[in-house]
Each structure stands twice: as C-alpha cells, then as structure tokens.
C-alpha atoms as a PDB file:
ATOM      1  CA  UNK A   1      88.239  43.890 105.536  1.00  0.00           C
ATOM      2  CA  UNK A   2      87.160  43.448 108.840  1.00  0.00           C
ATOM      3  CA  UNK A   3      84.888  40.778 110.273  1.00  0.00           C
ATOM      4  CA  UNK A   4      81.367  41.487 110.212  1.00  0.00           C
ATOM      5  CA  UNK A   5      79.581  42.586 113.613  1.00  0.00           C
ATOM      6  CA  UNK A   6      76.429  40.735 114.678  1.00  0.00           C
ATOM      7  CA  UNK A   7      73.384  43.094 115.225  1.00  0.00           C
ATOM      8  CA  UNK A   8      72.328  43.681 118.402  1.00  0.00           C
ATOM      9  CA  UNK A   9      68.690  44.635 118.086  1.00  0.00           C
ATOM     10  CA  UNK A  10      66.071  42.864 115.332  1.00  0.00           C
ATOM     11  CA  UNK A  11      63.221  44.422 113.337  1.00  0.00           C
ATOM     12  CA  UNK A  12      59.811  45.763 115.527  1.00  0.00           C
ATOM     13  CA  UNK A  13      61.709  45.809 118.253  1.00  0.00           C
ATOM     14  CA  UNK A  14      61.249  49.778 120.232  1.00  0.00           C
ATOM     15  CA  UNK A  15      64.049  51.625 120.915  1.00  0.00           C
ATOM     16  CA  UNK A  16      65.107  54.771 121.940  1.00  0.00           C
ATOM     17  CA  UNK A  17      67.016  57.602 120.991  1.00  0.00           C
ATOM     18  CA  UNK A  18      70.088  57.766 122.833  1.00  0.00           C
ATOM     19  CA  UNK A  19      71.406  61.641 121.722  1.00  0.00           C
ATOM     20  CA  UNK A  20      69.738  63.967 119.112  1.00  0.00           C
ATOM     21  CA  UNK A  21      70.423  62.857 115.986  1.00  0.00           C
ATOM     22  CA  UNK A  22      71.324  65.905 112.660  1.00  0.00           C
ATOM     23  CA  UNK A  23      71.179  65.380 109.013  1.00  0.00           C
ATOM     24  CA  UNK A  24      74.518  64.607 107.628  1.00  0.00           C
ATOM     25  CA  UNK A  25      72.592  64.943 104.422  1.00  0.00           C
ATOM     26  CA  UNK A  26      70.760  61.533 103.643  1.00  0.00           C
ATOM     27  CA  UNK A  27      67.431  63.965 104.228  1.00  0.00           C
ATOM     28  CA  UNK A  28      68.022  66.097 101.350  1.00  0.00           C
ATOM     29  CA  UNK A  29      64.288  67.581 102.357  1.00  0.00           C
ATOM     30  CA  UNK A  30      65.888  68.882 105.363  1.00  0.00           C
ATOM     31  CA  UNK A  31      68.367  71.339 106.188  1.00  0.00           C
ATOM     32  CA  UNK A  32      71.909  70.370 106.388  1.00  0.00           C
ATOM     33  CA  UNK A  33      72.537  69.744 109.992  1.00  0.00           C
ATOM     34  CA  UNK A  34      68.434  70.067 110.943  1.00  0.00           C
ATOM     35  CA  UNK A  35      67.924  68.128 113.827  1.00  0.00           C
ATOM     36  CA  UNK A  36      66.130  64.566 112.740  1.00  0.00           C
ATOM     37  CA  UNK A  37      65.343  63.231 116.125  1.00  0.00           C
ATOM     38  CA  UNK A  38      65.874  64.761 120.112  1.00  0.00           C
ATOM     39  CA  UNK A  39      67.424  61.998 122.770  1.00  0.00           C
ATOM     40  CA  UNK A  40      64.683  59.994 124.098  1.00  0.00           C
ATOM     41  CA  UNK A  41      62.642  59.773 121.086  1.00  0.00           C
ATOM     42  CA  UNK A  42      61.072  56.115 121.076  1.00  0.00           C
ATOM     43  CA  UNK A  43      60.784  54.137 117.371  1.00  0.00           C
ATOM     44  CA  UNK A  44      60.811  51.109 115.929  1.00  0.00           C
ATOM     45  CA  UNK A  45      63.354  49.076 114.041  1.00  0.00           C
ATOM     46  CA  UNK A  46      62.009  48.782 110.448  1.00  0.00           C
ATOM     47  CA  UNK A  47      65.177  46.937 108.913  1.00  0.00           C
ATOM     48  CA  UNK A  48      68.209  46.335 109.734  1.00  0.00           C
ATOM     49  CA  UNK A  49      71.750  46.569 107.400  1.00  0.00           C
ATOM     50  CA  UNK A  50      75.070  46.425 107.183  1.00  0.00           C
ATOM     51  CA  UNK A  51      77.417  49.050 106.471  1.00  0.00           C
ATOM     52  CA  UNK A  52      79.881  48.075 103.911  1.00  0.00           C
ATOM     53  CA  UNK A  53      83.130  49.579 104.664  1.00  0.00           C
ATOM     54  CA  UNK A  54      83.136  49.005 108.714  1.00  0.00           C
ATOM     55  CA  UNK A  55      80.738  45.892 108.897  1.00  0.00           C
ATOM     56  CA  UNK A  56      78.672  47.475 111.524  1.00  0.00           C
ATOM     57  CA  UNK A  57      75.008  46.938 111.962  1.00  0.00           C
ATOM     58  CA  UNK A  58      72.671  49.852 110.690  1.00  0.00           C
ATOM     59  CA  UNK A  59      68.907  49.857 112.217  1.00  0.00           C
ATOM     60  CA  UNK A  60      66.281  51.757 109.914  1.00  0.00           C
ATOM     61  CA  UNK A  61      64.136  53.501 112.633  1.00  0.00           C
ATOM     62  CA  UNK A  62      60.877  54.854 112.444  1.00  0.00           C
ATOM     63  CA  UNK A  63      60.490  57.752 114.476  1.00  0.00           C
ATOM     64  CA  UNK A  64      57.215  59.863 115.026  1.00  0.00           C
ATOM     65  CA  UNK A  65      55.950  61.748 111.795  1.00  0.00           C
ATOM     66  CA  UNK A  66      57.427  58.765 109.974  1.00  0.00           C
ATOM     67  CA  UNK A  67      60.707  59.802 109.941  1.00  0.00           C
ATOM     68  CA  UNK A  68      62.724  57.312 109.034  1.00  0.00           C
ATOM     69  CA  UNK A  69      66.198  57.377 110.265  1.00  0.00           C
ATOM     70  CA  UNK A  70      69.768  55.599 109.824  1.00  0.00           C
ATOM     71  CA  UNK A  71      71.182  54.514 113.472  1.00  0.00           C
ATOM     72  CA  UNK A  72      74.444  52.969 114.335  1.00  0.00           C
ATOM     73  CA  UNK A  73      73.957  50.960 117.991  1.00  0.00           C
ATOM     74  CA  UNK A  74      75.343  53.388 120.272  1.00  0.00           C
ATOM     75  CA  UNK A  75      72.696  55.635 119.461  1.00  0.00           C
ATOM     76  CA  UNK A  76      69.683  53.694 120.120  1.00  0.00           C
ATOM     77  CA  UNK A  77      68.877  51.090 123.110  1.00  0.00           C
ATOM     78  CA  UNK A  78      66.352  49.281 123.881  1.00  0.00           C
ATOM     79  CA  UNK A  79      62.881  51.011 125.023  1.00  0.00           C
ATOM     80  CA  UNK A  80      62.033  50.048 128.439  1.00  0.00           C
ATOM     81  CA  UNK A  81      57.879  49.820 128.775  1.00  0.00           C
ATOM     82  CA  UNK A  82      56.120  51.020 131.650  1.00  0.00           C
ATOM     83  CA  UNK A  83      53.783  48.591 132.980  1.00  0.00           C
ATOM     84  CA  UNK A  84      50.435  49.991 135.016  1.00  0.00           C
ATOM     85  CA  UNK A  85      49.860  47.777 137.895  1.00  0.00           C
ATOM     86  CA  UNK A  86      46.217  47.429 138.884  1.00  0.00           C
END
C-alpha cells in the first residue's frame, strides 16, 4: 500500500476546471461518456476523500446546476478572483 497523499485544496475553497470532464459512469442519469463539466468551469469544493487503492485526494465539486462531480488534483486548480479596482 502506498503512503497516503496530503490534499492540496480544502472544502469552500473555488476552483476551476482544468479539462472537460465525461461520465465514466458514477452519473448513471447521464449518458455514458456525456460531458459533466467544460475546462474553465468554476465550483466549489464540497468534501474532500481519499481514494482507497492509490491514496490520492478526491475533491467533491459543485459545479453550476448542482452538479456534483468527483475530481482528482490535476484537474482542478485554484480559481483566481478578479478584483474591480475603484
């Protein structure tokens, strides 16, 4: 067994999307293969796992339309917020 990975990123933090993320089937509403979420979607982290056989972090993300979506951390980083300047 291999040693367990620290997370990276912690619940309500936003992040986005890094690449368009498909069903591989734990949306059994969808499609097989529907795309879930398009790169640069911005969510938040609703929980955060572990995966059992590698040790890697999972992030629960809530995406628009309340998807809720299983991400491993190259496919999300950290949202970036625009600040207005007056």
């Amino acid at each position: 067994m291999s040693e367990s990975r620290q997370p990276s990123f912690r619940i309500q933090q936003r992040v986005v999307c890094n690449m368009d993320l498909f069903n591989d089937g734990s949306h059994p509403e969808r499609e097989p293969d529907a795309l879930l979420v398009e790169a640069g979607t911005v969510g938040e982290i609703v929980n955060v796992g572990q995966h059992v056989e590698s040790s890697t972090p999972v992030y629960m993300v809530e995406f628009p339309g309340l998807m809720i979506v299983g991400c491993l951390e190259e496919e999300i980083s950290l949202a970036v917020l625009a600040v207005s300047g007056a």
